[in-house]
Protein backbone atom coordinates (compact mmCIF):
# COMPACT_ATOMS: atom_id res chain seq x y z
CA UNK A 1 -2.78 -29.90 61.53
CA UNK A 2 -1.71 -32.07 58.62
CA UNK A 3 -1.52 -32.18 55.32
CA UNK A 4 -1.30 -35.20 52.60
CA UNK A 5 0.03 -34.70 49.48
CA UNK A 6 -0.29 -37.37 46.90
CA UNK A 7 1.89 -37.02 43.26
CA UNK A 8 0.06 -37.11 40.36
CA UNK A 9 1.78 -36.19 37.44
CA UNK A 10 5.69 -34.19 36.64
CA UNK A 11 4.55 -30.55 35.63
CA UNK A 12 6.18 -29.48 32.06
CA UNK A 13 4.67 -25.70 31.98
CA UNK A 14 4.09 -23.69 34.78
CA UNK A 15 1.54 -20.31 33.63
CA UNK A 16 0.82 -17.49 35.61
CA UNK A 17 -2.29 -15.45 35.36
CA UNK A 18 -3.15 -12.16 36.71
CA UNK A 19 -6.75 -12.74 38.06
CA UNK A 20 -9.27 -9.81 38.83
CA UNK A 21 -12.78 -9.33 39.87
CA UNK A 22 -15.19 -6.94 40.97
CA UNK A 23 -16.05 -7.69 44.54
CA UNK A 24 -18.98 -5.25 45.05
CA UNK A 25 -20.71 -4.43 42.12
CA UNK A 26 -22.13 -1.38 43.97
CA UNK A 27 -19.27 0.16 45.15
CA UNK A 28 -16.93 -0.59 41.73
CA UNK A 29 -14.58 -2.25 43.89
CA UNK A 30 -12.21 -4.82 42.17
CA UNK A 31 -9.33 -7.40 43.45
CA UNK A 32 -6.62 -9.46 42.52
CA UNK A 33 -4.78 -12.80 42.66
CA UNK A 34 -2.44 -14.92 41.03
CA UNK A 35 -3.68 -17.83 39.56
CA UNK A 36 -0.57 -20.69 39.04
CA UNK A 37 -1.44 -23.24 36.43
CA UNK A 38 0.72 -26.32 36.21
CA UNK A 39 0.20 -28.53 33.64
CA UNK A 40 1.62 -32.02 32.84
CA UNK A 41 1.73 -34.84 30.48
CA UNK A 42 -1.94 -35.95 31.73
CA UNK A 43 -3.04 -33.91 34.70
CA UNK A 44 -3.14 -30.27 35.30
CA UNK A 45 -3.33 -28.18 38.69
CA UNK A 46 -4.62 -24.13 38.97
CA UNK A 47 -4.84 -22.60 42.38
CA UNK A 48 -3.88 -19.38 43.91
CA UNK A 49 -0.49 -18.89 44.35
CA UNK A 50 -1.49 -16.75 47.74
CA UNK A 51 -4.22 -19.21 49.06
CA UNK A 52 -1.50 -21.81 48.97
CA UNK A 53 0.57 -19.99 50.82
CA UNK A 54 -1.29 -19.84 53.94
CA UNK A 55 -2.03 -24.06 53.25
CA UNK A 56 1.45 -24.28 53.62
CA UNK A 57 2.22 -22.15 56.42
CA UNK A 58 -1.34 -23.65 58.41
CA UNK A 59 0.06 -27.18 57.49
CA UNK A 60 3.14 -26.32 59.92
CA UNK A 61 3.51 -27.87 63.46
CA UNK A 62 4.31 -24.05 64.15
CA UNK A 63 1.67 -22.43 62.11
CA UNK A 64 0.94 -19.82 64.70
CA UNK A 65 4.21 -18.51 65.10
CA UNK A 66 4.64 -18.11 61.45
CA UNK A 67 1.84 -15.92 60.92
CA UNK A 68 1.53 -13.89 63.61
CA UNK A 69 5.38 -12.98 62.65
CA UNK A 70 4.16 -12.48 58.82
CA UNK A 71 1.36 -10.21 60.25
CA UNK A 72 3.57 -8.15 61.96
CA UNK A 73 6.18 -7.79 59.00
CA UNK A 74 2.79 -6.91 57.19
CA UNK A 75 1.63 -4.24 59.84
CA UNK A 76 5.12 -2.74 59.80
CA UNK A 77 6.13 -2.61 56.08
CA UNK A 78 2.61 -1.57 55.54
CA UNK A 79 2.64 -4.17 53.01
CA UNK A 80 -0.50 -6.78 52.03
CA UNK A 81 -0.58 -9.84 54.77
CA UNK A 82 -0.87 -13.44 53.71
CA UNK A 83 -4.69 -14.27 53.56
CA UNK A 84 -5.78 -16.65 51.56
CA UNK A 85 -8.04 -15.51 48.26
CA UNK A 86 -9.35 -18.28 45.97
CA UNK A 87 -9.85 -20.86 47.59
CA UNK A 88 -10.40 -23.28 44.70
CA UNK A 89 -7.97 -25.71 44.06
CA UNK A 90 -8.71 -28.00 40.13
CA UNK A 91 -7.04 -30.79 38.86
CA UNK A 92 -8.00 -31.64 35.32
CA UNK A 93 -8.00 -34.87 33.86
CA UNK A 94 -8.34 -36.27 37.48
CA UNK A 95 -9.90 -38.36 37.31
CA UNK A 96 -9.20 -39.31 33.50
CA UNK A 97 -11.70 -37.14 31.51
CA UNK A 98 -12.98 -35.40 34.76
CA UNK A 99 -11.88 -32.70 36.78
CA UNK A 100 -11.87 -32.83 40.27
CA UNK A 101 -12.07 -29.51 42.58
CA UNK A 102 -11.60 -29.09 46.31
CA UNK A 103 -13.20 -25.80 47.77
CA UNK A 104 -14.71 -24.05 50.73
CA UNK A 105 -17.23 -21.84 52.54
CA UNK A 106 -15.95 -20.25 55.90
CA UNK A 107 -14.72 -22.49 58.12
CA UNK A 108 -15.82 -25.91 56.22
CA UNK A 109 -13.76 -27.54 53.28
CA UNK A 110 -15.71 -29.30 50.12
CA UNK A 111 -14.46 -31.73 47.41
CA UNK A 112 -16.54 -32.62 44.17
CA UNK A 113 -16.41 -33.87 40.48
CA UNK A 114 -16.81 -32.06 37.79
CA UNK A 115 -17.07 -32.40 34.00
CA UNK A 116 -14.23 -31.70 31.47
CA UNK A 117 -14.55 -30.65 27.62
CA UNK A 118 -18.34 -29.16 27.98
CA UNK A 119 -17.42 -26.10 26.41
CA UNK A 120 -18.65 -25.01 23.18
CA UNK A 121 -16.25 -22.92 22.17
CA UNK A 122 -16.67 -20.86 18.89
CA UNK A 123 -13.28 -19.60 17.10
CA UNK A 124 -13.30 -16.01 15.87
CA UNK A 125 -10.83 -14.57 13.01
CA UNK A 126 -9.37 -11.48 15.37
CA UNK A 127 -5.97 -11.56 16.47
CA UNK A 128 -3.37 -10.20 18.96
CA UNK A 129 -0.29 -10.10 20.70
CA UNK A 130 -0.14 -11.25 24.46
CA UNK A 131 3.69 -11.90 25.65
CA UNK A 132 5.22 -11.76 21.97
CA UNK A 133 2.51 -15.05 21.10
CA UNK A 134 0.12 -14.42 18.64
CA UNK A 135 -3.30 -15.28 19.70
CA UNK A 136 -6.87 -15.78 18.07
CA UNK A 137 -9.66 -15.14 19.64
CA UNK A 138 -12.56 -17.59 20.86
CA UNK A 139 -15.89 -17.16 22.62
CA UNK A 140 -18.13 -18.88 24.48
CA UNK A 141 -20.89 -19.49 26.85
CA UNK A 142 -19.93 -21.16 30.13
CA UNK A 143 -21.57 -21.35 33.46
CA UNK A 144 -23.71 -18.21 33.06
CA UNK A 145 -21.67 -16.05 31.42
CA UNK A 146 -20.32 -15.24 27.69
CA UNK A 147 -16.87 -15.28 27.83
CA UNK A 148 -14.56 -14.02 25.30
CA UNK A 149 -10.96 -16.09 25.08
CA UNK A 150 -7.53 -15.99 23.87
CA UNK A 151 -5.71 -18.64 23.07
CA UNK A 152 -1.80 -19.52 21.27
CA UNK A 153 -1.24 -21.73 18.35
CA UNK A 154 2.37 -22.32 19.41
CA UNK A 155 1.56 -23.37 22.88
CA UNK A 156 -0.22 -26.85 21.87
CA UNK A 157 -1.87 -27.01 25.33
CA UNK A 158 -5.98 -27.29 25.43
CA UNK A 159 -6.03 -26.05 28.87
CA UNK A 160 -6.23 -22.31 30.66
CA UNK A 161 -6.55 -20.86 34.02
CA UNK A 162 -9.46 -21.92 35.86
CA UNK A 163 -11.82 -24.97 34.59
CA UNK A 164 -11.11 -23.19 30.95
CA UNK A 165 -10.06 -25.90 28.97
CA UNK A 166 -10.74 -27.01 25.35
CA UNK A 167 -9.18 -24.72 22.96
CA UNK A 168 -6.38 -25.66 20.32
CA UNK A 169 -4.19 -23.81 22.32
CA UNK A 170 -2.93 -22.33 25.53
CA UNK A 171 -5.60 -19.60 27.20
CA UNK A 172 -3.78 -16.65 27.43
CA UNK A 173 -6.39 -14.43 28.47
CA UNK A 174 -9.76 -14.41 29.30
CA UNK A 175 -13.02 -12.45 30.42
CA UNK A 176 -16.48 -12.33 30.60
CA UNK A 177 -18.45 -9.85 28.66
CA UNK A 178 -19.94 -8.17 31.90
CA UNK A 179 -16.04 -7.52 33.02
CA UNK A 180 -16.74 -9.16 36.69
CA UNK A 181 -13.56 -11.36 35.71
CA UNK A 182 -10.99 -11.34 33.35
CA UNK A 183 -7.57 -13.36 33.86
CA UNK A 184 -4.69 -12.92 32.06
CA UNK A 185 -0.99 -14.72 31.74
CA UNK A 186 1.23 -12.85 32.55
CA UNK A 187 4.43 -15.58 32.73
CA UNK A 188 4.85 -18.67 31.80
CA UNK A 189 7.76 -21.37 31.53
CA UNK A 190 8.98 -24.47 31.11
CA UNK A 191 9.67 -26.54 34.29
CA UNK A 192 11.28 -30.00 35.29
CA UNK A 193 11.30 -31.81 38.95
CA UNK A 194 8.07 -30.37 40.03
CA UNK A 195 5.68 -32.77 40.98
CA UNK A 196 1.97 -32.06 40.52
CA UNK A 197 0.16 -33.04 43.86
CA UNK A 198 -2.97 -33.25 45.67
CA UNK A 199 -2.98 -31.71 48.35
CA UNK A 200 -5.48 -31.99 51.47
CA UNK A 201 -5.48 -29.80 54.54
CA UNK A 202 -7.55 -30.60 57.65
CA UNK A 203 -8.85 -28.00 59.28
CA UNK A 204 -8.75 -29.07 62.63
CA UNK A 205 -11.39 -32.26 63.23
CA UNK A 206 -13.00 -30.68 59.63
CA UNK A 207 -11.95 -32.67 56.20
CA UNK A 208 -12.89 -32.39 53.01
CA UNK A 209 -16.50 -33.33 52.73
CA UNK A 210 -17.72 -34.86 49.60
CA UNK A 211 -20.56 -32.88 48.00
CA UNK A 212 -22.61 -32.54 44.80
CA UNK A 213 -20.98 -29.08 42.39
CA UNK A 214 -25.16 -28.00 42.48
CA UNK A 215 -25.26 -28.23 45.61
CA UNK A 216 -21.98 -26.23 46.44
CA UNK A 217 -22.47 -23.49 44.27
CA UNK A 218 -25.69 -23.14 46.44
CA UNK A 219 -24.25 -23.02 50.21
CA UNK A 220 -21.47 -20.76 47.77
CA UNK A 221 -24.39 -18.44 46.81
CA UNK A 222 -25.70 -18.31 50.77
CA UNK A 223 -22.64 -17.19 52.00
CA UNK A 224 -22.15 -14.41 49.77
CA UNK A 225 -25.44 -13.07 50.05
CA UNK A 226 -25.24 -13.47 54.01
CA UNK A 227 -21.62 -13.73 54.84
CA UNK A 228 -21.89 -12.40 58.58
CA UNK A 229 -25.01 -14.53 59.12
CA UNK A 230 -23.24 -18.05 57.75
CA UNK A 231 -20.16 -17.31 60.00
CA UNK A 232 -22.69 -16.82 62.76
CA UNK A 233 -23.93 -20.51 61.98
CA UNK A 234 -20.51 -21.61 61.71
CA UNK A 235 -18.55 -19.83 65.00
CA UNK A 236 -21.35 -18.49 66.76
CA UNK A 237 -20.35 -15.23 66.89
CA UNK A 238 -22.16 -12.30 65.11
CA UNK A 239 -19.92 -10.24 63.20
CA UNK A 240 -22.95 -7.47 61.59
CA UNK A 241 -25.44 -7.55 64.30
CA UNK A 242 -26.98 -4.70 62.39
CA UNK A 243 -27.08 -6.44 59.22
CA UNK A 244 -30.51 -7.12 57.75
CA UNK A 245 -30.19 -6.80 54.28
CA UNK A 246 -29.37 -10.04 52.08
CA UNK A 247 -28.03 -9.17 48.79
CA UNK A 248 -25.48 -10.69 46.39
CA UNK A 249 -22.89 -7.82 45.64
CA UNK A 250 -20.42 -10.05 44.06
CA UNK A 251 -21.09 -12.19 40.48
CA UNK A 252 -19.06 -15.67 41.21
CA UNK A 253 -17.86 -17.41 38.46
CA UNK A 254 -20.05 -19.46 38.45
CA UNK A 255 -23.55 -18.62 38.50
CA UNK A 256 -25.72 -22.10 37.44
C-alpha cells in the first residue's frame, strides 16, 4: 500500500474543531471527531484528524503490525481504538476557485469537484464570545439545511471547517437548525514548515475513482440506508442477515 503526497501550499493557521452529530436519530445517539483545518496563502485542507491517522498508519509497509498493536493498547487501556470517522478529505481553492474533495463508501474511494463561494450567507447583528474572539453571527441555507454561523472579525480568513467558506471572517462555530451537526473551534494557531498536501491512499488494486458530487451523495445515501446490504455487494459477506428494513437513521450533511 502506497501513498502520494503532492505539496500544495505552506499552511499559516492550523484550526481545530470539535465536530458532532447525531448518528441515529431514533435512538438520540450522537458522536464526535476532530476536524483539522489548515489553511494557507491560497489553498486550504479540513479532514479528520482521526481518519488520517489510520491513512497514515495503512500507508505503512507494516500497517498490520501497527494496528493490531494499537488495538490491543485500546482493548487493554479500555481506551477508544483508531478507526477512521470522516472520511472526507477538502481542499479549497484547488483547483483555483474550486474545491476539490476525495471521499468514500465502504471499501471504494471517490474523488470529485465541487463549487466554492455558493453560499448566500446573510449577516445577523448578535454577538458572542468563542475563545476570547468576538464573533457575529451569520445564517444561511446550504445543502439542505439552515445553518446558523459564527464567524471573527480579527481572524481575516473567509474559510471554516468543512466546505463552509465565504464569510468576512474565520468560522468559529457552526450548526444546523435541526442540531444533527454543529462544529465548533476549539484551538487554533499560527504555524510555519507545514506543508499542505494531497494526499492519495490506494486501497489495495482500488484508487480514487473520479465521480460526479450528485452522483456520490447518491451511492452516499444507499449505504446509509442499507449499510449491511452495500458491504454485502462489496465483500460478499452478509453482516445483518436478518435485516429487512431500509431506513435512513442518520441526516448527512449533505442532503441535495
Amino acid at each position: 500500500m502506497a501513498m502520494a503526497q503532492t505539496v500544495l501550499d505552506q499552511a499559516n493557521l492550523e484550526c481545530h474543531y470539535d465536530y458532532t452529530y447525531l448518528k441515529d436519530t431514533l435512538k438520540n445517539e450522537i458522536s464526535n471527531d476532530r476536524l483539522v483545518l489548515l489553511v494557507g496563502s491560497k489553498i486550504s485542507k479540513c479532514y479528520s484528524y482521526y481518519s488520517i491517522q489510520v491513512d497514515s498508519i495503512m500507508s505503512k509497509p507494516n500497517w498490520y503490525d501497527v494496528m493490531h498493536n494499537a488495538l490491543n493498547r485500546a482493548f487493554a487501556t479500555k481506551s477508544d481504538y483508531p478507526h477512521k470517522r470522516m472520511k472526507t478529505y477538502i481542499y479549497k481553492n484547488y483547483p483555483d476557485g474550486k474545491m476539490t474533495v476525495t471521499d468514500g463508501v465502504t471499501l471504494q474511494d471517490y474523488i470529485y469537484e465541487d463549487s466554492m463561494n455558493n453560499i448566500n450567507w446573510m449577516i445577523e447583528d448578535s454577538t458572542k464570545t468563542i475563545l476570547d474572539y468576538t464573533v457575529q453571527m451569520a445564517t444561511c441555507s446550504f445543502r439542505g439545511h439552515k445553518w446558523t454561523a459564527w464567524f471573527a472579525l480579527d481572524v481575516p480568513v473567509m474559510d471554516g471547517p468543512w466546505k463552509f467558506n465565504g464569510l468576512p471572517g474565520l468560522i468559529m462555530e457552526v450548526s444546523d437548525k435541526n442540531s444533527y451537526h454543529h462544529f465548533k473551534l476549539v484551538g487554533i494557531r499560527k504555524v510555519s514548515n507545514m506543508h499542505i498536501v494531497m494526499s492519495k491512499a490506494d486501497t489495495g488494486s482500488k484508487k480514487f475513482e473520479r465521480i460526479e458530487r450528485s452522483k456520490f451523495l447518491k451511492l452516499q445515501k444507499q449505504y446509509l440506508e442499507d449499510m449491511s446490504g452495500m458491504l454485502k455487494l462489496e465483500t460478499g459477506i452478509d453482516l445483518d442477515p436478518m435485516a429487512s428494513r431500509k431506513q435512513l437513521l442518520y441526516q448527512p450533511l449533505e442532503i441535495e
